[in-house]
PDB file of N, CA and C in Angstrom:
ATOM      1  N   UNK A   1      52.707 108.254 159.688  1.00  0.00           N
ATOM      2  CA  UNK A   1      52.641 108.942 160.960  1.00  0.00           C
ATOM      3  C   UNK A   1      51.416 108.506 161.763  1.00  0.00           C
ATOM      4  N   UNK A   2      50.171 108.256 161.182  1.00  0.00           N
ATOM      5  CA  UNK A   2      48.867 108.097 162.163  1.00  0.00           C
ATOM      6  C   UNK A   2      49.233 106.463 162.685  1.00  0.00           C
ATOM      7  N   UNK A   3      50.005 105.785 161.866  1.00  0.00           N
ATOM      8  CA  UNK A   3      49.758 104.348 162.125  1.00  0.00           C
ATOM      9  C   UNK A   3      51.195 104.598 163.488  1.00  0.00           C
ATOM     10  N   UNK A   4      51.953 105.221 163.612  1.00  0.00           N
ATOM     11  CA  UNK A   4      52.824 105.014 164.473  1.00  0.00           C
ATOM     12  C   UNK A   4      52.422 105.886 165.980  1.00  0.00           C
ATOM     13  N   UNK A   5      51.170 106.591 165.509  1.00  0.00           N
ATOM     14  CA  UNK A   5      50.196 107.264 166.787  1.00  0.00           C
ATOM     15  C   UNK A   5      49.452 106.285 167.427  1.00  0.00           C
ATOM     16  N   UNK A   6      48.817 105.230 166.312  1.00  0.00           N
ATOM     17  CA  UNK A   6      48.059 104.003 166.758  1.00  0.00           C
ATOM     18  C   UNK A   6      49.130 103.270 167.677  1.00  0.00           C
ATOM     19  N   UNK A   7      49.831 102.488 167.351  1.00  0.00           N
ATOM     20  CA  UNK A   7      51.326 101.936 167.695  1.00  0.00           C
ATOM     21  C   UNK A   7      51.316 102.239 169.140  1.00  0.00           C
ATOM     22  N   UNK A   8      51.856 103.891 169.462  1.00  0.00           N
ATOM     23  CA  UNK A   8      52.299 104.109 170.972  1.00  0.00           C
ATOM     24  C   UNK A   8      51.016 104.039 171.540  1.00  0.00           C
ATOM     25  N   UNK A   9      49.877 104.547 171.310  1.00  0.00           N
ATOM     26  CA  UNK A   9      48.526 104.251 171.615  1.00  0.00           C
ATOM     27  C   UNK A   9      48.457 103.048 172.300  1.00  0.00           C
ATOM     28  N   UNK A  10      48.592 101.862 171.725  1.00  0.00           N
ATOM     29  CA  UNK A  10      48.210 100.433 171.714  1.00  0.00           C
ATOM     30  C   UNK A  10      49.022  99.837 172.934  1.00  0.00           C
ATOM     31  N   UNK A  11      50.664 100.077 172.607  1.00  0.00           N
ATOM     32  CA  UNK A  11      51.517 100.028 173.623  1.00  0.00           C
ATOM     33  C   UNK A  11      51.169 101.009 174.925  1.00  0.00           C
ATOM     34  N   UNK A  12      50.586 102.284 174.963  1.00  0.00           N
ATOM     35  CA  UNK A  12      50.327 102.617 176.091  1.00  0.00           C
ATOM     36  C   UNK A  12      49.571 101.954 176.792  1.00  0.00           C
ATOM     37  N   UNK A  13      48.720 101.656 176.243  1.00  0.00           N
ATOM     38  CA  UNK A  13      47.008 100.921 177.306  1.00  0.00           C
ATOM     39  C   UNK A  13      47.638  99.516 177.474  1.00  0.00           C
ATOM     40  N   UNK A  14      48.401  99.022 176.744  1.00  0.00           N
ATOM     41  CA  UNK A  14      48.795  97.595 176.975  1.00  0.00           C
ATOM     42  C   UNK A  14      49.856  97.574 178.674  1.00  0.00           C
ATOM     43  N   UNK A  15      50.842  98.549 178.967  1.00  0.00           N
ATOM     44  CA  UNK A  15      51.411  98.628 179.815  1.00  0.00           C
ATOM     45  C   UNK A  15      50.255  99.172 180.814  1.00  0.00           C
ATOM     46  N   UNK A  16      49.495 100.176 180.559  1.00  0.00           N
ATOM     47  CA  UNK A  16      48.679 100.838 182.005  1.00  0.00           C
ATOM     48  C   UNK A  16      47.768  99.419 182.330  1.00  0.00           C
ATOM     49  N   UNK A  17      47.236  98.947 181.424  1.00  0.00           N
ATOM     50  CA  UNK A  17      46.630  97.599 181.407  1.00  0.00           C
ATOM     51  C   UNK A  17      47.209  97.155 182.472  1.00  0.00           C
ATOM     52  N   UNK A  18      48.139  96.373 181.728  1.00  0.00           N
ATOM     53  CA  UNK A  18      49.425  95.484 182.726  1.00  0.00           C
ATOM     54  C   UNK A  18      49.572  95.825 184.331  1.00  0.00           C
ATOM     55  N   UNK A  19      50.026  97.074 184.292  1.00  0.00           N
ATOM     56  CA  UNK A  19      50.074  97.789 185.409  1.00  0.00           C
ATOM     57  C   UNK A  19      48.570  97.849 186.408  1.00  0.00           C
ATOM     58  N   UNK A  20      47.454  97.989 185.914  1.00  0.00           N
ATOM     59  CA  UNK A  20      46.454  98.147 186.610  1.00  0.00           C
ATOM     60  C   UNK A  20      46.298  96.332 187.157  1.00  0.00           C
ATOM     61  N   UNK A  21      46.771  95.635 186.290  1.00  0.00           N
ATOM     62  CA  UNK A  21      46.220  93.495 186.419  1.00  0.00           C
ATOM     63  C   UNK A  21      47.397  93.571 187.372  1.00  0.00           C
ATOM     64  N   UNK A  22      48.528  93.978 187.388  1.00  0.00           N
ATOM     65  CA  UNK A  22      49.443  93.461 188.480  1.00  0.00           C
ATOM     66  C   UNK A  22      49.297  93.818 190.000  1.00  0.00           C
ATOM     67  N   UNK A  23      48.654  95.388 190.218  1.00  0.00           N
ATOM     68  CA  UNK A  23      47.842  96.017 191.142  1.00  0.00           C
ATOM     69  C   UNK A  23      47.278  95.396 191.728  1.00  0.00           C
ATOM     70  N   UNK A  24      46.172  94.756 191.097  1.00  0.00           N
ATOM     71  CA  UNK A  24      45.040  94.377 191.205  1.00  0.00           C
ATOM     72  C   UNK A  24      45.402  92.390 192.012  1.00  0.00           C
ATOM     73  N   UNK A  25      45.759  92.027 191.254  1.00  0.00           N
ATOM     74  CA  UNK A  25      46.294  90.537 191.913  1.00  0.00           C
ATOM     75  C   UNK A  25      47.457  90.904 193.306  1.00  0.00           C
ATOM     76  N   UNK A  26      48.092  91.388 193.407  1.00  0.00           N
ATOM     77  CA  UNK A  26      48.885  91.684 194.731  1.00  0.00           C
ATOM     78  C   UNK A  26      47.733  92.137 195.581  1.00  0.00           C
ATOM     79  N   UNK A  27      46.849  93.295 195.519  1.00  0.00           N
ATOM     80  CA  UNK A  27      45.772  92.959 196.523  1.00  0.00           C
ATOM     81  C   UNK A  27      45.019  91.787 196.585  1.00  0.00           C
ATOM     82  N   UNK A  28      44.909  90.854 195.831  1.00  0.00           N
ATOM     83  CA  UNK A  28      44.305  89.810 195.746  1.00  0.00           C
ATOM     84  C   UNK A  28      45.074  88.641 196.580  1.00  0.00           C
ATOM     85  N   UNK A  29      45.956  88.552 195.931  1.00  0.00           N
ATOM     86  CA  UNK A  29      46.917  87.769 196.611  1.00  0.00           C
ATOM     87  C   UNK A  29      47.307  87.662 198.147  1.00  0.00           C
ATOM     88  N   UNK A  30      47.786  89.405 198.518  1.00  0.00           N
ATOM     89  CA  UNK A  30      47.897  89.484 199.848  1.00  0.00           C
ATOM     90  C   UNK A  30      46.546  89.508 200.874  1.00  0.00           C
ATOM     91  N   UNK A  31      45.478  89.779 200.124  1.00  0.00           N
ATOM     92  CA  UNK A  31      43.947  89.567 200.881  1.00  0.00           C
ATOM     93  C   UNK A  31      43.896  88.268 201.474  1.00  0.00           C
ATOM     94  N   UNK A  32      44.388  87.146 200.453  1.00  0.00           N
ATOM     95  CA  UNK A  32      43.994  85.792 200.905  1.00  0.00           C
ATOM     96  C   UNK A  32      44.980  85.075 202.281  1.00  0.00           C
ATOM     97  N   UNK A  33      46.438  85.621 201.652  1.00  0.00           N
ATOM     98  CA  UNK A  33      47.515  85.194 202.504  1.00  0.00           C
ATOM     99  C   UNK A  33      47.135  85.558 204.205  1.00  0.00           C
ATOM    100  N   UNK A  34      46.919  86.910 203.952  1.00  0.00           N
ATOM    101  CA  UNK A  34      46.837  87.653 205.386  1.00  0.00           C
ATOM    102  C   UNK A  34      46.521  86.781 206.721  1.00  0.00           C
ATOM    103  N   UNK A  35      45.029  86.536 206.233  1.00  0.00           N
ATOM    104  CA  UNK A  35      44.711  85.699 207.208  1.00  0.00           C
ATOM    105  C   UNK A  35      45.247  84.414 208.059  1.00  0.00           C
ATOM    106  N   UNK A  36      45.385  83.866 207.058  1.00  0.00           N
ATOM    107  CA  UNK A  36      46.154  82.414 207.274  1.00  0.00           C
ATOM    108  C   UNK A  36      47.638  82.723 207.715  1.00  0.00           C
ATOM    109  N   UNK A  37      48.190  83.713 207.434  1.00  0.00           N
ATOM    110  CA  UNK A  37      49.373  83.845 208.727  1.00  0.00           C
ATOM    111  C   UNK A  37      49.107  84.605 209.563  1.00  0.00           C
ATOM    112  N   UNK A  38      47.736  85.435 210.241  1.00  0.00           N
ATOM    113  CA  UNK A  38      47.495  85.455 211.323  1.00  0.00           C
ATOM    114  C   UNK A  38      47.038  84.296 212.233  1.00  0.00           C
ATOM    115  N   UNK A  39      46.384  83.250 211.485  1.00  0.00           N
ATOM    116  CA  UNK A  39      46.166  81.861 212.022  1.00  0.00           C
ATOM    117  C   UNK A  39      47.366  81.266 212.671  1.00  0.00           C
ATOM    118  N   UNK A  40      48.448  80.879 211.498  1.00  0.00           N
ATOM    119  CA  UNK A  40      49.752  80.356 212.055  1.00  0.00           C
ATOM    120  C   UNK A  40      50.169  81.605 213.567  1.00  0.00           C
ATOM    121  N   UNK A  41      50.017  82.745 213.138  1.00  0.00           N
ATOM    122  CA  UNK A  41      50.941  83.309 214.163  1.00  0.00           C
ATOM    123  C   UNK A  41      50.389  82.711 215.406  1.00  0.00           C
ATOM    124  N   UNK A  42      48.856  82.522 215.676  1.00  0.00           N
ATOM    125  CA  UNK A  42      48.155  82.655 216.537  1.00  0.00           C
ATOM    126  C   UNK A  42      48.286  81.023 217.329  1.00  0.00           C
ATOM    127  N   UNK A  43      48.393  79.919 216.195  1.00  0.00           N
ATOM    128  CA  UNK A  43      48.873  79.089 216.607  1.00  0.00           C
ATOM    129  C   UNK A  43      50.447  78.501 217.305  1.00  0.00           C
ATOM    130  N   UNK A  44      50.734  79.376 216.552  1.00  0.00           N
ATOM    131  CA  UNK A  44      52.836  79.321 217.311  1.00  0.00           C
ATOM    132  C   UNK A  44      52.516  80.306 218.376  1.00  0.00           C
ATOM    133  N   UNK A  45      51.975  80.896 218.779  1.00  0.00           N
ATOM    134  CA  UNK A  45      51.945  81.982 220.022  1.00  0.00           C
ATOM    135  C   UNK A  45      51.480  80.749 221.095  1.00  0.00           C
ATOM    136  N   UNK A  46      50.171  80.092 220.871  1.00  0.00           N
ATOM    137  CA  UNK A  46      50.042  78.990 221.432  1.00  0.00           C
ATOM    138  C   UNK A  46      50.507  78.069 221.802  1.00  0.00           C
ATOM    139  N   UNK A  47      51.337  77.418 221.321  1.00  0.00           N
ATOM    140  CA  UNK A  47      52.479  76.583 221.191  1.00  0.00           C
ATOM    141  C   UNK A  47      53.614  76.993 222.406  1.00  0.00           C
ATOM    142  N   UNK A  48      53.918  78.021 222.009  1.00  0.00           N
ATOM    143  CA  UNK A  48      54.982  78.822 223.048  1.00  0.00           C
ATOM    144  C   UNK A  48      54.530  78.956 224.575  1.00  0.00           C
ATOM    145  N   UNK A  49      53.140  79.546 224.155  1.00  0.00           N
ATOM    146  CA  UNK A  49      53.187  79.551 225.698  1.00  0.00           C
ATOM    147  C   UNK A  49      52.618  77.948 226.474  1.00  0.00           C
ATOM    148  N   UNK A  50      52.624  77.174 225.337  1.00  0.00           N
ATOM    149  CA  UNK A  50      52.312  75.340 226.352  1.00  0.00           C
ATOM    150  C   UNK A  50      53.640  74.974 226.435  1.00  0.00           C
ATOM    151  N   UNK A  51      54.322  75.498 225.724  1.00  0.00           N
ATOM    152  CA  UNK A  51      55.909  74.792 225.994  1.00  0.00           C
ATOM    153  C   UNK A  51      56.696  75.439 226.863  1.00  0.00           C
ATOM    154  N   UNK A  52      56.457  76.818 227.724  1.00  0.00           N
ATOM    155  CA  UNK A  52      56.919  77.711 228.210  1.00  0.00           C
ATOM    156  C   UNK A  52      56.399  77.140 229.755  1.00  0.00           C
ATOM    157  N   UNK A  53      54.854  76.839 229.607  1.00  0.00           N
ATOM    158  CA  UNK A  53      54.510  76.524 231.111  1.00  0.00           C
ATOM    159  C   UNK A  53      54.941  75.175 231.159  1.00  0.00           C
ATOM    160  N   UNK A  54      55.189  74.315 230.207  1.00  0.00           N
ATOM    161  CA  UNK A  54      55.321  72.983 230.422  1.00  0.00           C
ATOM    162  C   UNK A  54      57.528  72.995 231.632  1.00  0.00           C
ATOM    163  N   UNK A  55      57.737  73.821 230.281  1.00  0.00           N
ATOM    164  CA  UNK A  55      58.730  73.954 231.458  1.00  0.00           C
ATOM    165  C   UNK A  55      59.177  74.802 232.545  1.00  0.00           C
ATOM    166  N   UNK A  56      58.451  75.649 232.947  1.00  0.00           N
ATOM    167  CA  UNK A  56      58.415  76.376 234.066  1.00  0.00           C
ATOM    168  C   UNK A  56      57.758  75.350 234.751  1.00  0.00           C
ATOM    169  N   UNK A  57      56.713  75.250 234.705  1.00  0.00           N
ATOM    170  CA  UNK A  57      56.607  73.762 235.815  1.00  0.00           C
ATOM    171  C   UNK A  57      57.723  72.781 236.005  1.00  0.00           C
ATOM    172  N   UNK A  58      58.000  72.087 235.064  1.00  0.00           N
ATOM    173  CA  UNK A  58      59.253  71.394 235.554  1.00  0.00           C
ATOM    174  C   UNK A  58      60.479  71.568 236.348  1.00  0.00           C
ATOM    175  N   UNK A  59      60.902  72.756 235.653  1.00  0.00           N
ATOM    176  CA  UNK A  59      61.868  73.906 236.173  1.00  0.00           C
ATOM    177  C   UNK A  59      61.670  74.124 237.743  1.00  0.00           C
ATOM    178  N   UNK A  60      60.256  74.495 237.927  1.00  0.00           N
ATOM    179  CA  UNK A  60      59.838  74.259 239.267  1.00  0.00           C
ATOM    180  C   UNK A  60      59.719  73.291 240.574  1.00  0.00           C
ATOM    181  N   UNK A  61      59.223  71.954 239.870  1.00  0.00           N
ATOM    182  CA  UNK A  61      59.729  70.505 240.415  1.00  0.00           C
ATOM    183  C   UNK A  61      61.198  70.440 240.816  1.00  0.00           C
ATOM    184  N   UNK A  62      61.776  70.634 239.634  1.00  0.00           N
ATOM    185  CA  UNK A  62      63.365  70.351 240.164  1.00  0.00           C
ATOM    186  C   UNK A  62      63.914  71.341 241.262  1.00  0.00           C
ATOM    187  N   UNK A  63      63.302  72.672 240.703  1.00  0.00           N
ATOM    188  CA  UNK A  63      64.365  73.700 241.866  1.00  0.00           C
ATOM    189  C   UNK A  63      63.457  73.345 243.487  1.00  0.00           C
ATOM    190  N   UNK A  64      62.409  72.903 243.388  1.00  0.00           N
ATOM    191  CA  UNK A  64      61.984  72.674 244.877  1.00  0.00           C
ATOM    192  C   UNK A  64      62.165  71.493 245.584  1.00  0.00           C
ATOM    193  N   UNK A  65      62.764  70.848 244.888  1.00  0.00           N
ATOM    194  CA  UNK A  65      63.151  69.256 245.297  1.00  0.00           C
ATOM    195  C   UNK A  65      61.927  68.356 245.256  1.00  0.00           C
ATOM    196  N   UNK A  66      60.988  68.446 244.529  1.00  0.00           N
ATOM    197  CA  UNK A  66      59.881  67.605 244.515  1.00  0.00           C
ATOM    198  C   UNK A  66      60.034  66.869 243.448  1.00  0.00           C
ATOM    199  N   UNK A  67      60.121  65.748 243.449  1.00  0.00           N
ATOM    200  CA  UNK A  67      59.931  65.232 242.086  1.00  0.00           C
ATOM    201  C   UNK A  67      58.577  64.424 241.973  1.00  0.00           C
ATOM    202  N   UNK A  68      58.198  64.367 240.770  1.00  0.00           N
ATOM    203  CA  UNK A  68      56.882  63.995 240.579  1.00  0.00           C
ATOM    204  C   UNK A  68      55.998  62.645 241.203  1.00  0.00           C
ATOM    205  N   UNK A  69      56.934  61.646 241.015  1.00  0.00           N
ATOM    206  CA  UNK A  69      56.866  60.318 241.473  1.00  0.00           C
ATOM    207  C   UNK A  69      56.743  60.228 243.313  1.00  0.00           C
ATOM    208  N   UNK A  70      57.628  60.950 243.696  1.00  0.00           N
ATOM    209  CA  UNK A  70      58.075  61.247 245.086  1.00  0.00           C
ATOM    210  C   UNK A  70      56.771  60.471 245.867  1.00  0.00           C
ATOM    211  N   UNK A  71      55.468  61.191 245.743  1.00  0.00           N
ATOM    212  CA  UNK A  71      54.607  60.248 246.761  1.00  0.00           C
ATOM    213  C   UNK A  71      54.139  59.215 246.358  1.00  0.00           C
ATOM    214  N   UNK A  72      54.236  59.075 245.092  1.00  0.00           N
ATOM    215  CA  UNK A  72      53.795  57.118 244.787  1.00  0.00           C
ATOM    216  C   UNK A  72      54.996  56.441 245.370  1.00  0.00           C
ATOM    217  N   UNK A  73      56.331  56.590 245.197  1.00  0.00           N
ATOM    218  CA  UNK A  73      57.207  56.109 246.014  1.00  0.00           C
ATOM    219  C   UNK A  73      57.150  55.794 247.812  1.00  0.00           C
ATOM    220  N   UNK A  74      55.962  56.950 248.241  1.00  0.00           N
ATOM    221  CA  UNK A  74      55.923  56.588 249.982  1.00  0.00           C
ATOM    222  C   UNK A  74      55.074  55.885 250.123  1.00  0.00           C
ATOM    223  N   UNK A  75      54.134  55.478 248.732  1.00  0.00           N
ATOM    224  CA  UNK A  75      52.857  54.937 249.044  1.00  0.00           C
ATOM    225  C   UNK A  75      52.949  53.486 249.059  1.00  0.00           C
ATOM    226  N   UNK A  76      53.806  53.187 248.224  1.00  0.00           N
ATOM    227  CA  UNK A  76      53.999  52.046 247.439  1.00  0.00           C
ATOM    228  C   UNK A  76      54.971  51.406 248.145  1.00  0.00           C
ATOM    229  N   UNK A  77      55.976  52.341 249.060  1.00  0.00           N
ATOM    230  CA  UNK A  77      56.847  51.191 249.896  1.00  0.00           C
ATOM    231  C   UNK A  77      55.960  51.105 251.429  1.00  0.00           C
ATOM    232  N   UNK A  78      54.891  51.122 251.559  1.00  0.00           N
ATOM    233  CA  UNK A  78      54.640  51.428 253.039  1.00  0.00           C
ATOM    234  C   UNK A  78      54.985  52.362 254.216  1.00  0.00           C
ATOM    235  N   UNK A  79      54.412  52.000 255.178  1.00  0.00           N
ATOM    236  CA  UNK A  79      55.014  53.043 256.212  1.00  0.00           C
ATOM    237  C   UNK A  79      55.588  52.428 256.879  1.00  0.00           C
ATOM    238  N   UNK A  80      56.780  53.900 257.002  1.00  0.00           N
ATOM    239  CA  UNK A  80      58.386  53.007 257.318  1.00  0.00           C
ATOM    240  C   UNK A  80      58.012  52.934 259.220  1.00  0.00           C
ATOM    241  N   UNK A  81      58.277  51.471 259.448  1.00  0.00           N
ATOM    242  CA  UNK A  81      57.929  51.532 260.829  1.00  0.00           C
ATOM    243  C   UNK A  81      59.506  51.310 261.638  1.00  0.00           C
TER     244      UNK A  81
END
């Protein structure tokens, strides 16, 4: 009987053990991660909005009839006499 008190004993602290090391590394783990996908987020937020103005400008060229080239083209053929 005492040796099968030792037994669940041994097995208890071995699981609360367990349980306290698995705790313990998931805060660890997610401490480190955190950051570095606030980085990425911060960099794809960036991203979006250069690719967002890149084409709203364009978007803009076209719907106003300007195209980019337009005055090297008047420059470059002379003035129309």
């Amino acid at each position: 009987m005492l040796i099968l008190i030792f037994i669940v004993g041994t097995l208890l602290g071995v699981l609360l053990g367990g349980a306290l090391c698995v705790r313990y590394l998931r805060q660890e783990v997610t401490a480190s991660i955190v950051p570095r996908l606030r980085l990425i987020q911060l960099q794809l937020d960036n991203l979006e909005s250069t690719v967002n103005l890149a084409l709203m400008t364009r978007y803009t060229e076209l719907s106003g009839g300007h195209l980019p080239n337009e005055r090297t083209r008047q420059v470059s053929a002379g003035p129309s006499t």
